[in-house]
Protein backbone atom coordinates (compact mmCIF):
# COMPACT_ATOMS: atom_id res chain seq x y z
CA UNK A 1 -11.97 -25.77 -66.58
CA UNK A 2 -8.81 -27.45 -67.85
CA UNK A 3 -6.13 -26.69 -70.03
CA UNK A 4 -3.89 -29.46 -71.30
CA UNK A 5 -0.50 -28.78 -72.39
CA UNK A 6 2.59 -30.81 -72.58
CA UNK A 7 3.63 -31.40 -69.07
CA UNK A 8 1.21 -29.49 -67.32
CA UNK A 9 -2.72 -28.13 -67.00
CA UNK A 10 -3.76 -25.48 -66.40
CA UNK A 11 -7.43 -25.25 -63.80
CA UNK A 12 -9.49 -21.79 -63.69
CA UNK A 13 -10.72 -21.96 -60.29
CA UNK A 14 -14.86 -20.88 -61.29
CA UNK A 15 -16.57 -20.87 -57.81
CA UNK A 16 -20.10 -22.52 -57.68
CA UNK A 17 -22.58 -20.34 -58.48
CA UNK A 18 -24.77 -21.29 -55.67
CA UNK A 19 -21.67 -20.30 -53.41
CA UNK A 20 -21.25 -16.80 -55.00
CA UNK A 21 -25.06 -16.38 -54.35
CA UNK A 22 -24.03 -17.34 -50.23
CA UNK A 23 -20.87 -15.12 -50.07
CA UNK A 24 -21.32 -12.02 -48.15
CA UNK A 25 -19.68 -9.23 -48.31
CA UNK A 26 -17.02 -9.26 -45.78
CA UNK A 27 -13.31 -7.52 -46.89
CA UNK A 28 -11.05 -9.96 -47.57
CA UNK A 29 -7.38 -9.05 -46.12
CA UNK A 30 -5.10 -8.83 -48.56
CA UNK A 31 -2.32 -11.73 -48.90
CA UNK A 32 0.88 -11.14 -46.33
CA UNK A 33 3.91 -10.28 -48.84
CA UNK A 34 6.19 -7.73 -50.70
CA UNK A 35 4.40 -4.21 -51.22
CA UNK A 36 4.27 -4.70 -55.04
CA UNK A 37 1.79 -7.56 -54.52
CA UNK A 38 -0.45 -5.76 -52.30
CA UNK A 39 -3.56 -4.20 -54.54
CA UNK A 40 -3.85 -0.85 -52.61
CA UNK A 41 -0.63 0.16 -53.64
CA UNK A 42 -1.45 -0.31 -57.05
CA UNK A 43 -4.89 1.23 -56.77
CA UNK A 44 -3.06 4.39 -54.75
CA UNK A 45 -0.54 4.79 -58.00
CA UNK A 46 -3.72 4.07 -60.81
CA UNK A 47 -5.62 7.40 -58.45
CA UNK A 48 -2.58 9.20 -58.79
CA UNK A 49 -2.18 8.52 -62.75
CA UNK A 50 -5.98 9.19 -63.12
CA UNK A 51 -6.21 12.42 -61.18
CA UNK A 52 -3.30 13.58 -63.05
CA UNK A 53 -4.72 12.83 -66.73
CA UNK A 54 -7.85 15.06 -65.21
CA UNK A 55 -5.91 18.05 -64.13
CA UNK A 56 -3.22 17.95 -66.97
CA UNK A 57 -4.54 16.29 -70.11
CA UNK A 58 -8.79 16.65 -70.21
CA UNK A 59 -9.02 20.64 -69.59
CA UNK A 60 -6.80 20.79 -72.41
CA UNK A 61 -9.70 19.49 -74.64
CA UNK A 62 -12.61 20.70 -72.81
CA UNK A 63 -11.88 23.72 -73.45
CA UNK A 64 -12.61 23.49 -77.35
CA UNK A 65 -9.69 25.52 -78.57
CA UNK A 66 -7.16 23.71 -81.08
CA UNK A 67 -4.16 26.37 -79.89
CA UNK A 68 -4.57 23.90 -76.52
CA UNK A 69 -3.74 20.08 -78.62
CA UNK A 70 -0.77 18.20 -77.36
CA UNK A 71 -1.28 16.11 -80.97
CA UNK A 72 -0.40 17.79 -84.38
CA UNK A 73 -3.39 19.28 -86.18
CA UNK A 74 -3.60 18.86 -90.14
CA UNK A 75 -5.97 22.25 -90.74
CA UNK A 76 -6.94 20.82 -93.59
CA UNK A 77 -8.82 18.18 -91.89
CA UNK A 78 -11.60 20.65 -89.52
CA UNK A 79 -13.24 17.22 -88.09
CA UNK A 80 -9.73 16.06 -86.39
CA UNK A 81 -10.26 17.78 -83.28
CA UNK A 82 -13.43 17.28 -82.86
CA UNK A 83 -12.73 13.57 -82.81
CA UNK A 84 -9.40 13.80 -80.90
CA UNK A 85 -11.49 15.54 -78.22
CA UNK A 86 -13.77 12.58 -78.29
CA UNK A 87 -10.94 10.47 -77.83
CA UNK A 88 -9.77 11.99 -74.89
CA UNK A 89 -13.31 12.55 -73.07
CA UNK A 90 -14.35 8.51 -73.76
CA UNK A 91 -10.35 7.64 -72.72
CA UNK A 92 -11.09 9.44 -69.20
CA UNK A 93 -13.88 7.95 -68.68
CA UNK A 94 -11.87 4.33 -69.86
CA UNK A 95 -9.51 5.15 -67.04
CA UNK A 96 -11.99 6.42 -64.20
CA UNK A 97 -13.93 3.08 -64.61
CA UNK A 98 -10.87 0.40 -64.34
CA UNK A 99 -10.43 2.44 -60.80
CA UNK A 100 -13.93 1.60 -59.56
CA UNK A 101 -13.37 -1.93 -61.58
CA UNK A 102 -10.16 -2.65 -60.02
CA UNK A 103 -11.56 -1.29 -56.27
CA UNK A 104 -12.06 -4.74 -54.66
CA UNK A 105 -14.17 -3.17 -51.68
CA UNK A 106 -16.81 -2.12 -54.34
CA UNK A 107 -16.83 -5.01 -56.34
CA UNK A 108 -17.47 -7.09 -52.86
CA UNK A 109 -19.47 -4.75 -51.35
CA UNK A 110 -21.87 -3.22 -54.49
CA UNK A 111 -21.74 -5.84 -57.04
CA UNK A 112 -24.33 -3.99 -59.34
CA UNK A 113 -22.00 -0.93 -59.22
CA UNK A 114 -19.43 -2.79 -60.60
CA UNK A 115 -21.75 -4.25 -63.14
CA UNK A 116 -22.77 -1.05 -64.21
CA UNK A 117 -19.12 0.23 -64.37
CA UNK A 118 -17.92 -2.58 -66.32
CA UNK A 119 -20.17 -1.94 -69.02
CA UNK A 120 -19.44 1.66 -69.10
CA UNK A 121 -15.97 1.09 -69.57
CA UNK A 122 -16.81 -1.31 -72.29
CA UNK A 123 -19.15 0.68 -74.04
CA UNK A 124 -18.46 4.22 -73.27
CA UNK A 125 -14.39 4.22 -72.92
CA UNK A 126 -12.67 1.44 -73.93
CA UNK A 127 -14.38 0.90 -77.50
CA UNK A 128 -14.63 4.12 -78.44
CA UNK A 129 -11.29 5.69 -77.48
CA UNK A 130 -9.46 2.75 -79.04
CA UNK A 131 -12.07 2.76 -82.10
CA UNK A 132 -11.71 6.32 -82.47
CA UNK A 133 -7.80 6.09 -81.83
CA UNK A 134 -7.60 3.03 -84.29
CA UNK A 135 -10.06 4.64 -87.33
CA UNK A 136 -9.87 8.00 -87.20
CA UNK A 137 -6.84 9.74 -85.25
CA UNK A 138 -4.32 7.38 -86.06
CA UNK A 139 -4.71 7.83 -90.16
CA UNK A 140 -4.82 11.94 -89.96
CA UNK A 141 -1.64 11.67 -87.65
CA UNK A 142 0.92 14.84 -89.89
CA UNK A 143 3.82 13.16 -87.99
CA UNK A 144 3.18 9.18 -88.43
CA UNK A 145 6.30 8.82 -85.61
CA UNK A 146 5.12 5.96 -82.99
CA UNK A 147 1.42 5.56 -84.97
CA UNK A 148 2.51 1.69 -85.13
CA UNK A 149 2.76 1.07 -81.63
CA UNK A 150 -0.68 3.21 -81.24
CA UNK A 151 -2.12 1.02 -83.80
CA UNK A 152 -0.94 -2.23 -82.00
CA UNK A 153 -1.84 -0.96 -78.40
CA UNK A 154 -5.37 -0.53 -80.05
CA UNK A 155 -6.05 -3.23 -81.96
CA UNK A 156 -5.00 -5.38 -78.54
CA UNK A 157 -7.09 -2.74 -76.40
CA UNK A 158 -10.07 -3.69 -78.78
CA UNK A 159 -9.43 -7.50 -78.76
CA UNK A 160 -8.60 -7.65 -75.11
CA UNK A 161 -12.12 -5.88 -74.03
CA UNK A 162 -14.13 -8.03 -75.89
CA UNK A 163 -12.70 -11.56 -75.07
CA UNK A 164 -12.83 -10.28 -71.33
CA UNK A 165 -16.64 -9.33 -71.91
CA UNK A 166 -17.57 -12.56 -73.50
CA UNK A 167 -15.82 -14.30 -70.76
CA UNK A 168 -18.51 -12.60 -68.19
CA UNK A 169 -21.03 -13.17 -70.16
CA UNK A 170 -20.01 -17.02 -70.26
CA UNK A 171 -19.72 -16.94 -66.02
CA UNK A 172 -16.18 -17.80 -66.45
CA UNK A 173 -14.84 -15.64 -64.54
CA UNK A 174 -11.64 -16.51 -63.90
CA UNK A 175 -10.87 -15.72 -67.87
CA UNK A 176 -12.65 -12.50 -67.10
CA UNK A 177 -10.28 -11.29 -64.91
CA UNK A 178 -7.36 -12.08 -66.66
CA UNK A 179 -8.43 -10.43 -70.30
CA UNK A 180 -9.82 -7.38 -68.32
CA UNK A 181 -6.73 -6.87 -66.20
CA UNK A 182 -4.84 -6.99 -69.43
CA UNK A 183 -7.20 -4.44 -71.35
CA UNK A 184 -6.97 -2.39 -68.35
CA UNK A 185 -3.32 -2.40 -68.67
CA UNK A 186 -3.69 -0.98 -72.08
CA UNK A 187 -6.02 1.41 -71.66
CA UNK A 188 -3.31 2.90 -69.50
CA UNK A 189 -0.92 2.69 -72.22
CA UNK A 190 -0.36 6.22 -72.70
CA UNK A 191 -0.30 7.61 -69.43
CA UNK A 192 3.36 6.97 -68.57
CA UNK A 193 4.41 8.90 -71.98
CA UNK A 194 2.21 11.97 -70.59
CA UNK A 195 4.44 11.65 -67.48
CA UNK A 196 7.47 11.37 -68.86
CA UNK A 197 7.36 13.78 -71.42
CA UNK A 198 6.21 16.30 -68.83
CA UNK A 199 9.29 15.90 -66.78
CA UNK A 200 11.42 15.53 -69.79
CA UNK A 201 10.17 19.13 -70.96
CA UNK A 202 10.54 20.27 -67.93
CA UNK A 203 14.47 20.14 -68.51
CA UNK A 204 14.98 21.64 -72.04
CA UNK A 205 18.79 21.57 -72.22
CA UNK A 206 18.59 17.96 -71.79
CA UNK A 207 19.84 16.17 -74.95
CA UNK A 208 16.39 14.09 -76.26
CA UNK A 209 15.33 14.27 -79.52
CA UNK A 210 11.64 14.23 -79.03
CA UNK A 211 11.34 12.08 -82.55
CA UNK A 212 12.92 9.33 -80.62
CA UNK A 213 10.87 9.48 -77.41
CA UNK A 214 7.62 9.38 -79.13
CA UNK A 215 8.62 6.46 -80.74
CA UNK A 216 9.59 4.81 -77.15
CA UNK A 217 7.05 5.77 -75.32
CA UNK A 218 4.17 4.77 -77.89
CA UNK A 219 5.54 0.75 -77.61
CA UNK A 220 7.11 0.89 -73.76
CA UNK A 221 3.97 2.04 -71.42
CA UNK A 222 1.76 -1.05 -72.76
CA UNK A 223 4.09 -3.21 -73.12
CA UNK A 224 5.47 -2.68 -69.73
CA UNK A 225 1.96 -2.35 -68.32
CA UNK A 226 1.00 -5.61 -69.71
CA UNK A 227 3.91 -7.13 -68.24
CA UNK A 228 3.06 -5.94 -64.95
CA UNK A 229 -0.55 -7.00 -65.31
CA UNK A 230 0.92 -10.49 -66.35
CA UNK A 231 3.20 -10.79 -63.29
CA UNK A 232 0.98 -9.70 -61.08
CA UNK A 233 -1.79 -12.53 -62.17
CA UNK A 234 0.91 -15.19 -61.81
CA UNK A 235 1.76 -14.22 -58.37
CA UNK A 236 -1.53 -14.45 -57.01
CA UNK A 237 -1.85 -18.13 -58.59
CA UNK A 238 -1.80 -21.21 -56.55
CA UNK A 239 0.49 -24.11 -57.89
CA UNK A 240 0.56 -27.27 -56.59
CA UNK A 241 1.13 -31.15 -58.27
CA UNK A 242 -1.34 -33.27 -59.97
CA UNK A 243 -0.84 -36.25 -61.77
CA UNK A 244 2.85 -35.65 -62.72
CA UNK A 245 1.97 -31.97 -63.44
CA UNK A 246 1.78 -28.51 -62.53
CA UNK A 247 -1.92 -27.29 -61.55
CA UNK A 248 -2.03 -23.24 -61.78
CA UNK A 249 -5.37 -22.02 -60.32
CA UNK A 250 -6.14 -18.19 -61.47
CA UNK A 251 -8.76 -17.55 -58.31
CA UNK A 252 -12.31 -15.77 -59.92
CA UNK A 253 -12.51 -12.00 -58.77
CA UNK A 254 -15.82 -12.66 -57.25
CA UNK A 255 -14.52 -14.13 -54.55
């Protein structure tokens, strides 16, 4: 498929389906180059983030008692933490499935698996946590500091996840990638502020008004994840001339 745009085109490399059908399942090496383009690194660091949102931020909920929220409470609203909890159960489960999506060896080896992953993260995590984030939690927020870059992360989480959906649904799966890889990068949105305000707190006489680093951290960790998610789809293109142009081909994950 071909994009035309002023000086150059852009090509979506879509294998033939009657080669996908022929591929087995063999592990592809991973390209020869710097460490930030090698995927196990990144899949080592997204097991790390994960494990910690399971040991620091879901037992919190689990256990059912309000005393435990890291959000503000309005007690005049009794159904907030019910859904905030439902937030954060369906938001684990967003991040445990973009590991297993993003694990190449199980998307090579298992393809069903992945299937069946994909659509839990759809259906299960990603739509609900940024639907309940979006609708519900968002609104009954006491302190309103960094809701608008909540509200923008979701309405692009939302957006993101469904374009990338319709895209597999369409066999084009080179679009797939890219709009999932995004949405994944959202979904991990506001991990890094977990982080960071759990080292920051760890240091109380340090001089941070906690106002102000709400408000950062609920615009830089999806921004800065979908820049990373961006640069590291462009550096696994192939370029080359055509016609007085630039050809970029975006290679389809099932290969």
């Amino acid at each position: 498929m071909t994009y035309n745009a002023e000086r150059s085109h852009v090509e979506l490399a879509e294998p033939p389906a009657t080669a996908v059908a022929q591929q087995t399942p063999t592990t592809a090496p991973d390209r020869p180059g710097p460490w930030w383009r090698q995927r196990y690194f990144w899949l080592v660091l997204l097991l790390g983030l994960v494990v910690f949102n399971l040991i620091y931020a879901l037992p919190r909920y689990l256990s059912l008692d309000p005393s435990q929220s890291r959000s503000g409470l309005d007690p005049s609203v009794p159904a907030q933490f019910g859904l905030l909890v439902a937030h954060v159960v369906t938001g684990n489960v967003a991040m445990v499935t973009v590991l297993l999506q993003l694990w190449s060896w199980l998307r090579r080896k298992h393809p069903r698996v992945h299937r069946a992953s994909g659509r839990v993260y759809i259906l299960a995590g990603a739509l609900p946590a940024a639907g309940l984030g979006l609708f519900a939690l968002i609104p009954l927020r006491p302190n309103h500091s960094g809701s608008v870059g909540l509200g923008v992360m979701g309405v692009l989480w939302i957006v993101t996840t469904l374009v990338g959906w319709q895209m597999a649904r369409r066999h084009r799966y080179a679009e797939h990638r890219r709009w999932m890889l995004y949405s994944f990068a959202l979904a991990l949105g506001t991990s890094w502020g977990r982080i960071i305000v759990v080292v920051l707190t760890a240091f109380p006489g340090l001089p941070v008004n906690f106002g102000v680093l709400v408000e950062v951290n609920n615009w830089l960790g999806w921004i800065v994840n979908l820049l990373i998610a961006h640069l590291w789809i462009e550096s696994r293109a192939s370029r080359s001339s055509k016609g007085g142009g630039e050809v970029v081909t975006y290679a389809s994950p099932v290969r």
